[in-house]
PDB file of N, CA and C in Angstrom:
ATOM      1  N   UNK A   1      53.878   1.184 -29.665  1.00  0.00           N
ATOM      2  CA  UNK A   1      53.683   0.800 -28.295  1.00  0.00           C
ATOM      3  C   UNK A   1      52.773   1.784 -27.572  1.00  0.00           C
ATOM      4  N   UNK A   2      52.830   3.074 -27.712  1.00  0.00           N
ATOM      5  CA  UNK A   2      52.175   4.358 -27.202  1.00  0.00           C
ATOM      6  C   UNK A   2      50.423   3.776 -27.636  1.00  0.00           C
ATOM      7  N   UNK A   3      50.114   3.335 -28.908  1.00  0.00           N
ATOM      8  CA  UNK A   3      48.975   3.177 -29.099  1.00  0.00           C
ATOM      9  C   UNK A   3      48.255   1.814 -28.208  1.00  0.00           C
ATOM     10  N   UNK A   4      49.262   0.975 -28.126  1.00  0.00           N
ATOM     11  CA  UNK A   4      48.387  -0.253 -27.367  1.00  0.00           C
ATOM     12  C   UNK A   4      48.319   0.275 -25.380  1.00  0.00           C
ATOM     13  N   UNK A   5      49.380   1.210 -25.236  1.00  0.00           N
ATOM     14  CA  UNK A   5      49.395   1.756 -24.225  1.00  0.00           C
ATOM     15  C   UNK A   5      48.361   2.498 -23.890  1.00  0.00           C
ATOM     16  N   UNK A   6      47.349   3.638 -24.893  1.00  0.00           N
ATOM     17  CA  UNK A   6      46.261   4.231 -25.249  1.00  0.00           C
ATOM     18  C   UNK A   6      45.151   3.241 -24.834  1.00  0.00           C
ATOM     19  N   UNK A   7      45.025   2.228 -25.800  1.00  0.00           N
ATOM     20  CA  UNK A   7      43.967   1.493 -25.605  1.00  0.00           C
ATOM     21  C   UNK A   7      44.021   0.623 -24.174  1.00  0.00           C
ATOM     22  N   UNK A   8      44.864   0.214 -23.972  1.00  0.00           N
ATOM     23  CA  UNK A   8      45.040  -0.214 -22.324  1.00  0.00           C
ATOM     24  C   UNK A   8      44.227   0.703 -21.336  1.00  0.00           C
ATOM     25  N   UNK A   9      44.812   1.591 -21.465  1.00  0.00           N
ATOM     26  CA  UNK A   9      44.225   3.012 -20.775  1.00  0.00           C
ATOM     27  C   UNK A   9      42.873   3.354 -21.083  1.00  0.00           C
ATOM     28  N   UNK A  10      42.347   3.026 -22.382  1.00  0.00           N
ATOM     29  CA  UNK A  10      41.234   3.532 -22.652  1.00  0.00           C
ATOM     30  C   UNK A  10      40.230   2.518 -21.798  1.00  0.00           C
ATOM     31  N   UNK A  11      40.709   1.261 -21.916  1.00  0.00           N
ATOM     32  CA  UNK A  11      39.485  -0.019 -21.488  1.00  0.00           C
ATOM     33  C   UNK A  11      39.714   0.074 -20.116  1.00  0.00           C
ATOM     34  N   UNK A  12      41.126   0.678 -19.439  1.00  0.00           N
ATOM     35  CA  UNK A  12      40.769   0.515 -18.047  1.00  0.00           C
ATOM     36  C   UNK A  12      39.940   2.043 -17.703  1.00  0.00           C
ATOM     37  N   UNK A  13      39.470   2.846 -18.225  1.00  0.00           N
ATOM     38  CA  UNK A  13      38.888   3.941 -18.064  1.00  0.00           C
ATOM     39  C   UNK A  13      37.466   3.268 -18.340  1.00  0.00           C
ATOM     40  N   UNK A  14      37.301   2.276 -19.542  1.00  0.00           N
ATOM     41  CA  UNK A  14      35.884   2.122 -19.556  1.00  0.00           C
ATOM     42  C   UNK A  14      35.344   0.850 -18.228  1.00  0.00           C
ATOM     43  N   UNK A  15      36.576   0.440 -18.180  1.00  0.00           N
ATOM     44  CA  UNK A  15      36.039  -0.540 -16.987  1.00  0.00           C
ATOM     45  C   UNK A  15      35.820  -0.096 -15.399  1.00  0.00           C
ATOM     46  N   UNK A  16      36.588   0.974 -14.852  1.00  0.00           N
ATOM     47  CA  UNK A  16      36.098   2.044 -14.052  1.00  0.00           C
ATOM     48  C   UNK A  16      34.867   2.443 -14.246  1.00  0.00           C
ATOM     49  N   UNK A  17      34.520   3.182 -15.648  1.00  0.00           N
ATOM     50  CA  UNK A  17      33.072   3.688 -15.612  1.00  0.00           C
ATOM     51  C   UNK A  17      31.990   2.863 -15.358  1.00  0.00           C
ATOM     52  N   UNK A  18      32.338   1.771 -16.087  1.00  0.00           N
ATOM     53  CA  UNK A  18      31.640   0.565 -16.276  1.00  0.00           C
ATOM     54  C   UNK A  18      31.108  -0.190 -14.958  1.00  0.00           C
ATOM     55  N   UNK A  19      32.093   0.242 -13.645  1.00  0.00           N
ATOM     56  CA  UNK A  19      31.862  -0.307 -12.494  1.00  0.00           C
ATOM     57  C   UNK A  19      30.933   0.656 -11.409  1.00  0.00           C
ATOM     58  N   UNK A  20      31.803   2.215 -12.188  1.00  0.00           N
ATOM     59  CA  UNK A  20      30.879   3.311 -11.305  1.00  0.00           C
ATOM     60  C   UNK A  20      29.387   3.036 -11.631  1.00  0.00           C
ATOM     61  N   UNK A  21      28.924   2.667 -13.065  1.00  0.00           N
ATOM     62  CA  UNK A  21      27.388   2.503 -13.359  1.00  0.00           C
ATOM     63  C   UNK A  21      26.565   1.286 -12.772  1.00  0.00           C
ATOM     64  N   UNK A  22      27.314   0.436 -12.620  1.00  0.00           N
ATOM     65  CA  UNK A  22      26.868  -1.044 -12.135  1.00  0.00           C
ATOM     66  C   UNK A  22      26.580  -1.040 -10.836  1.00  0.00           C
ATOM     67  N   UNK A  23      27.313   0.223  -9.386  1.00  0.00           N
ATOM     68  CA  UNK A  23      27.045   0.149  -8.386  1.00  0.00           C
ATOM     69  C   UNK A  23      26.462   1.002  -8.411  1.00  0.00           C
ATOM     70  N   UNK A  24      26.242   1.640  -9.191  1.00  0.00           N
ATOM     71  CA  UNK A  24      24.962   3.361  -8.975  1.00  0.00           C
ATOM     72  C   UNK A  24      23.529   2.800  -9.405  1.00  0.00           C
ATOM     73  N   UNK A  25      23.497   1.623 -10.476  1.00  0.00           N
ATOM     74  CA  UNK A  25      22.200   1.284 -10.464  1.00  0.00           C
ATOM     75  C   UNK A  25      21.790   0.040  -9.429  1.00  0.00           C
ATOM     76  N   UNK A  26      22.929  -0.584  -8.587  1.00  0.00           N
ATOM     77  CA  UNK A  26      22.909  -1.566  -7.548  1.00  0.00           C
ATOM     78  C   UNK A  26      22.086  -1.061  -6.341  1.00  0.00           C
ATOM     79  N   UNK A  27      22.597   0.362  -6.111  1.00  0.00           N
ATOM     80  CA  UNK A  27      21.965   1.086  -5.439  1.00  0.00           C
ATOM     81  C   UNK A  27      20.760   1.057  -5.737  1.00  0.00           C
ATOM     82  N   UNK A  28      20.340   1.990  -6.918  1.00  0.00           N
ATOM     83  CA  UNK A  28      18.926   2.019  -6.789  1.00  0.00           C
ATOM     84  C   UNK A  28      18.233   0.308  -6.907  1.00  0.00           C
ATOM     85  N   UNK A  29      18.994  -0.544  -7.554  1.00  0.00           N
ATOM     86  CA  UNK A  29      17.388  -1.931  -7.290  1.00  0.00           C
ATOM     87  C   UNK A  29      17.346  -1.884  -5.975  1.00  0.00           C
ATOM     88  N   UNK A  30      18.688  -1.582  -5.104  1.00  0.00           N
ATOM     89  CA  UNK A  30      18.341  -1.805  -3.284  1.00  0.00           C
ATOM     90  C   UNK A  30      17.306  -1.313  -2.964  1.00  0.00           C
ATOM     91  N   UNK A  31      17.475   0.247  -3.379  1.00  0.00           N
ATOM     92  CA  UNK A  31      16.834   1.265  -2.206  1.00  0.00           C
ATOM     93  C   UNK A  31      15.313   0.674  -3.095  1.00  0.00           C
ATOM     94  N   UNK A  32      15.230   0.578  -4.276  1.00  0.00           N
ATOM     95  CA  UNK A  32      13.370  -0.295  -5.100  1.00  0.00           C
ATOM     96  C   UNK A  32      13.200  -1.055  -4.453  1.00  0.00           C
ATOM     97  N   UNK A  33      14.160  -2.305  -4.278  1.00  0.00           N
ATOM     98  CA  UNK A  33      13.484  -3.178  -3.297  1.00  0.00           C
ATOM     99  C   UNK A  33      13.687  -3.303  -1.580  1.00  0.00           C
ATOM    100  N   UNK A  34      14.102  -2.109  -1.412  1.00  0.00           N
ATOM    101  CA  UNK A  34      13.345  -2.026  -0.110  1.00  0.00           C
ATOM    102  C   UNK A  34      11.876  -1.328  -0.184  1.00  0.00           C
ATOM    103  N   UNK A  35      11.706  -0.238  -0.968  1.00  0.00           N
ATOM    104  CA  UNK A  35      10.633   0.002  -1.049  1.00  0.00           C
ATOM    105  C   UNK A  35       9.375  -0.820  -0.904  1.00  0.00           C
ATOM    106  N   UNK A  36       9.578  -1.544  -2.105  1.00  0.00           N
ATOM    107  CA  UNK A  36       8.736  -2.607  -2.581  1.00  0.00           C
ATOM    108  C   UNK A  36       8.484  -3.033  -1.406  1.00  0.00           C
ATOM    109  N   UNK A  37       9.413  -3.845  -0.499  1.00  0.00           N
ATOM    110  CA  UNK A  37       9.184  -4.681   0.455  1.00  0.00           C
ATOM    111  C   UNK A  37       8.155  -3.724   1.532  1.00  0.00           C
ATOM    112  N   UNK A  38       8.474  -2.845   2.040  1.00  0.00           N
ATOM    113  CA  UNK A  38       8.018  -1.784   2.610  1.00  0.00           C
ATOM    114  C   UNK A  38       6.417  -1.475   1.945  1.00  0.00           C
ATOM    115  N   UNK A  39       5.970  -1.603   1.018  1.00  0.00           N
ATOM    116  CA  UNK A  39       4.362  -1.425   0.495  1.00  0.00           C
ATOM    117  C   UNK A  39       4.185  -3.037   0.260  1.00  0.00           C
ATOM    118  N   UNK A  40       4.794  -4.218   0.545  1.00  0.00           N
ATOM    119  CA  UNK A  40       3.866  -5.242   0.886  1.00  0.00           C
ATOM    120  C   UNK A  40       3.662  -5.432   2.402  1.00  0.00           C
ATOM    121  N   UNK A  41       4.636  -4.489   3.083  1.00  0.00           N
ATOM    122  CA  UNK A  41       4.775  -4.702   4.537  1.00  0.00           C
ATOM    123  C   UNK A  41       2.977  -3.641   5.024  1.00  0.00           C
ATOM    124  N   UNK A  42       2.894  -2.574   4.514  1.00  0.00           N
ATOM    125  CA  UNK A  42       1.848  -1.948   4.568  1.00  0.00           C
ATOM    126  C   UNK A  42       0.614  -2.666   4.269  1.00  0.00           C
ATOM    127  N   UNK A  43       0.600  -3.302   2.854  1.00  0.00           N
ATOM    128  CA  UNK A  43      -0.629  -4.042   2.402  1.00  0.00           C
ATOM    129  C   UNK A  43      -0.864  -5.542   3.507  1.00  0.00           C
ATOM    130  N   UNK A  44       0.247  -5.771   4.081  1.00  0.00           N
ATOM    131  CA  UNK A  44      -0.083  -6.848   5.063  1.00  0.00           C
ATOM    132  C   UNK A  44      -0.614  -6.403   6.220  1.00  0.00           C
ATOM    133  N   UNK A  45      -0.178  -5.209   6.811  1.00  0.00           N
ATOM    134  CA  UNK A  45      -0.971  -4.754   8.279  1.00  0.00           C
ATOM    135  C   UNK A  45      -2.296  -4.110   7.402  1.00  0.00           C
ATOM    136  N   UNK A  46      -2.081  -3.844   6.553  1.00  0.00           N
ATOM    137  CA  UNK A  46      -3.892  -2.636   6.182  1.00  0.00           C
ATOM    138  C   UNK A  46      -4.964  -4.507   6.067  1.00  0.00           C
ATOM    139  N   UNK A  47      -4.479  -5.611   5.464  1.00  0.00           N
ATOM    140  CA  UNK A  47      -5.196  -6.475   5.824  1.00  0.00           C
ATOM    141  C   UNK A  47      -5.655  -6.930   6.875  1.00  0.00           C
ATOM    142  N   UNK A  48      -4.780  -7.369   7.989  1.00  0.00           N
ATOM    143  CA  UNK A  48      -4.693  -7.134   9.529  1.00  0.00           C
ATOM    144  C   UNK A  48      -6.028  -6.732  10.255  1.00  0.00           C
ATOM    145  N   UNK A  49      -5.434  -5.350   9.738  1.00  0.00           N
ATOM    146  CA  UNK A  49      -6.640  -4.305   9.773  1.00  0.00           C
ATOM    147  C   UNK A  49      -7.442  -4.219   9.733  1.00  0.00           C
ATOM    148  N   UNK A  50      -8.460  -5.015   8.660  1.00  0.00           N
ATOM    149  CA  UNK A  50      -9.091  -4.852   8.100  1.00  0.00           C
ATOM    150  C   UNK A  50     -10.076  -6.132   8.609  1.00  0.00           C
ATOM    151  N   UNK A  51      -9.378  -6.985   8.783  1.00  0.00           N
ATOM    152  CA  UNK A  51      -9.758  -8.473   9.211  1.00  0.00           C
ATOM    153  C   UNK A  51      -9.703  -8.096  10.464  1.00  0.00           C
ATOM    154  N   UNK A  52      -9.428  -7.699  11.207  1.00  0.00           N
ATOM    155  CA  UNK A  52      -9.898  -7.372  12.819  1.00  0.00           C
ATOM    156  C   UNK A  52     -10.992  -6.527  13.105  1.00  0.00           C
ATOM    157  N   UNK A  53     -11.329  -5.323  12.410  1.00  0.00           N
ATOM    158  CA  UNK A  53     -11.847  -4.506  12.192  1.00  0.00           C
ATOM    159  C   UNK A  53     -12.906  -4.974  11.680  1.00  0.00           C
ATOM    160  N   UNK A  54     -13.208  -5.897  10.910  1.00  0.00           N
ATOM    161  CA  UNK A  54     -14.758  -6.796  10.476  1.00  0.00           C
ATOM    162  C   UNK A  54     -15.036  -7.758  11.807  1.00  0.00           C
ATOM    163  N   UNK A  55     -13.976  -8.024  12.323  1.00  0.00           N
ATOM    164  CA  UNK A  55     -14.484  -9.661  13.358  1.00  0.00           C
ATOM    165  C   UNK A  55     -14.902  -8.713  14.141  1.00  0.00           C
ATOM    166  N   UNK A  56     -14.426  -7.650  14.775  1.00  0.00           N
ATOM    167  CA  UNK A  56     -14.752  -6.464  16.133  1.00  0.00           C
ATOM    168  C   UNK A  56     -16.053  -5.750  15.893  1.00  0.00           C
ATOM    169  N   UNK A  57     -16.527  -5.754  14.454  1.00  0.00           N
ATOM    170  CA  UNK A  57     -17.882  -4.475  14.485  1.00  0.00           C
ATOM    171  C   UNK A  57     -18.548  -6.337  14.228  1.00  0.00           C
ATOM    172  N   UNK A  58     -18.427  -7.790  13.713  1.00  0.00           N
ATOM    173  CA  UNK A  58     -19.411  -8.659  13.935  1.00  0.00           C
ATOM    174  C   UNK A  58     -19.893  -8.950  15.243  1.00  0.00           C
ATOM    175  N   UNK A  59     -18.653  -8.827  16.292  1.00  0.00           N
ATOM    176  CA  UNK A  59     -18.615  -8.923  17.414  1.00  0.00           C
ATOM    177  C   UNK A  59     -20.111  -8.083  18.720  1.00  0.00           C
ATOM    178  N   UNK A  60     -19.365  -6.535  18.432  1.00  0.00           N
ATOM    179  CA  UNK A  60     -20.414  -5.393  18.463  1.00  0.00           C
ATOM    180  C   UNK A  60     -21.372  -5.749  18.180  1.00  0.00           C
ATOM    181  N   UNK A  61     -21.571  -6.278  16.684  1.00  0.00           N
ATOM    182  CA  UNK A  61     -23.069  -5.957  16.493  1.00  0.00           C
ATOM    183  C   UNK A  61     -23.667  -6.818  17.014  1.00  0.00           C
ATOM    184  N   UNK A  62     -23.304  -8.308  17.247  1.00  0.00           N
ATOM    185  CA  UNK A  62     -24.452  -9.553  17.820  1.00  0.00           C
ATOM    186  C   UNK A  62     -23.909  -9.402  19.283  1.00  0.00           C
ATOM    187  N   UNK A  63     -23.562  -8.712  19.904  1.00  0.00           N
ATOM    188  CA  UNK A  63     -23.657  -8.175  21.205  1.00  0.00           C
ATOM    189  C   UNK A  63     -25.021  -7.437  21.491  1.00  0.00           C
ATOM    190  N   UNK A  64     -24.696  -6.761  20.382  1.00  0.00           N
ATOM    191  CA  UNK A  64     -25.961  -5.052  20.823  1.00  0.00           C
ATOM    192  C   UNK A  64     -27.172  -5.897  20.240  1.00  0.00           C
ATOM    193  N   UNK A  65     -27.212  -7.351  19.704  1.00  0.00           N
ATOM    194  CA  UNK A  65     -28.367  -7.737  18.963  1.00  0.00           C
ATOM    195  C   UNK A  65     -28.647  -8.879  20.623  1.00  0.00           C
ATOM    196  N   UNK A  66     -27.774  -9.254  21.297  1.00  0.00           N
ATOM    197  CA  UNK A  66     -27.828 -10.090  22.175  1.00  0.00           C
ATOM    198  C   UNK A  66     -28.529  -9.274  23.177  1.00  0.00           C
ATOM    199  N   UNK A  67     -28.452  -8.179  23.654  1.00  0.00           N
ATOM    200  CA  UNK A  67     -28.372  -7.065  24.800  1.00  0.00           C
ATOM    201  C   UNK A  67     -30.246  -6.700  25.079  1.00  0.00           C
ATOM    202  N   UNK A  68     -30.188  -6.317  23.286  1.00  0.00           N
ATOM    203  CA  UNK A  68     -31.533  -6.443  22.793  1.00  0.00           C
ATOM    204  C   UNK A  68     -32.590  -6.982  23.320  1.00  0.00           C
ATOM    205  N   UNK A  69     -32.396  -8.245  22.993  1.00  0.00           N
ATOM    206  CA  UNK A  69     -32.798  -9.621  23.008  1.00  0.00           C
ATOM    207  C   UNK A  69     -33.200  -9.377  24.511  1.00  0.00           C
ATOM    208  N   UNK A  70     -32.252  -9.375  25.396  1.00  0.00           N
ATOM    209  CA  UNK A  70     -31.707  -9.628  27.203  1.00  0.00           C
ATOM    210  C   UNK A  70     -33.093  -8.458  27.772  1.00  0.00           C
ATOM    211  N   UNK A  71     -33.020  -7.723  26.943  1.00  0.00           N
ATOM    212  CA  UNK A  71     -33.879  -6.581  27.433  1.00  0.00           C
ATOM    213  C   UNK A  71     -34.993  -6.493  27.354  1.00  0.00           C
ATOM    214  N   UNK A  72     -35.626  -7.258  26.593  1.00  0.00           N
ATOM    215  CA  UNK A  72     -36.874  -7.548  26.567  1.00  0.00           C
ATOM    216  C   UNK A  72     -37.043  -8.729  27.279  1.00  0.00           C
ATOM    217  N   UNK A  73     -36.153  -9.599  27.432  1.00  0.00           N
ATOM    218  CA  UNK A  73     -36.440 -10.734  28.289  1.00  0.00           C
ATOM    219  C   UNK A  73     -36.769 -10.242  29.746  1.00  0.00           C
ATOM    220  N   UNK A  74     -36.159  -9.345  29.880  1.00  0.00           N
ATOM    221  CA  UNK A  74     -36.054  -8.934  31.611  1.00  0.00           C
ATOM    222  C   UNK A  74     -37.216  -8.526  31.487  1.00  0.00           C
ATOM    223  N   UNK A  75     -37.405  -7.540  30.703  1.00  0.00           N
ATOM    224  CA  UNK A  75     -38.819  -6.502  31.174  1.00  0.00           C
ATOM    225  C   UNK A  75     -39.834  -7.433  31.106  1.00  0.00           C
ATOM    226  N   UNK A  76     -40.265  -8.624  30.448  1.00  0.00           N
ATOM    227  CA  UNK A  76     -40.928  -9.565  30.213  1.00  0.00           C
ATOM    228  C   UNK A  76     -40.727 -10.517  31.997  1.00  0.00           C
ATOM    229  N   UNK A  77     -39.541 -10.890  32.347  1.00  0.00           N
ATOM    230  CA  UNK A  77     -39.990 -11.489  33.198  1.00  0.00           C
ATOM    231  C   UNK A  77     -40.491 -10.519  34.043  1.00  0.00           C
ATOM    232  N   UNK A  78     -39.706  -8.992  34.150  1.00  0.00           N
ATOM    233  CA  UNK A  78     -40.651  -8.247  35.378  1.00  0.00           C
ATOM    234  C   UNK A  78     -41.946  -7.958  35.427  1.00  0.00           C
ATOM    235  N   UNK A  79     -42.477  -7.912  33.947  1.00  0.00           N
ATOM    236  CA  UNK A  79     -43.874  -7.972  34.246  1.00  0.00           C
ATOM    237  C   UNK A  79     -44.619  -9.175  34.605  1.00  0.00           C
ATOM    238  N   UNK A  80     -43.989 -10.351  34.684  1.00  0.00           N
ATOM    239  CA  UNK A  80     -44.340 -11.622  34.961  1.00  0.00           C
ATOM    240  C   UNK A  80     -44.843 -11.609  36.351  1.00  0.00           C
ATOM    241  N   UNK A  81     -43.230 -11.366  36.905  1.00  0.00           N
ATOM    242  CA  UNK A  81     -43.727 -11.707  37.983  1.00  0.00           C
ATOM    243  C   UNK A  81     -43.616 -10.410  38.880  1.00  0.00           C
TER     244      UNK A  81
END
């Protein structure tokens, strides 16, 4: 009886361990996939970014190409008239 009492004991010792390992690596997929989530959260604003940051210097530039343009028109009509 002492021996099946042993092994009782032994499997509820491995099923303890067995549970301590299952929530210690639960942990880490969490804290991975928050990470993870956290560097697609980055790669979505650096796009953002990036796409605003092209429409704003297209913006700029056919401004300063418009301005250009405006500036010779004027000096043109002032010498006109």
């Amino acid at each position: 009886m002492s021996t099946h009492k042993n092994s009782i004991l032994q499997y509820l010792v491995f099923l303890f361990q067995s549970n301590l390992a299952v929530e210690s690596e639960r942990k880490v997929f969490h804290q991975e996939a928050m990470s993870y989530v956290m560097k697609l959260q980055e790669v979505q604003e650096r796009k953002k970014f990036e796409f605003v940051e092209t429409v704003c210097s297209s913006v700029i530039t056919r401004g300063y190409r418009i301005s250009s343009t405006l500036v010779l028109y004027i000096i043109t009509l002032a010498l006109i008239y």
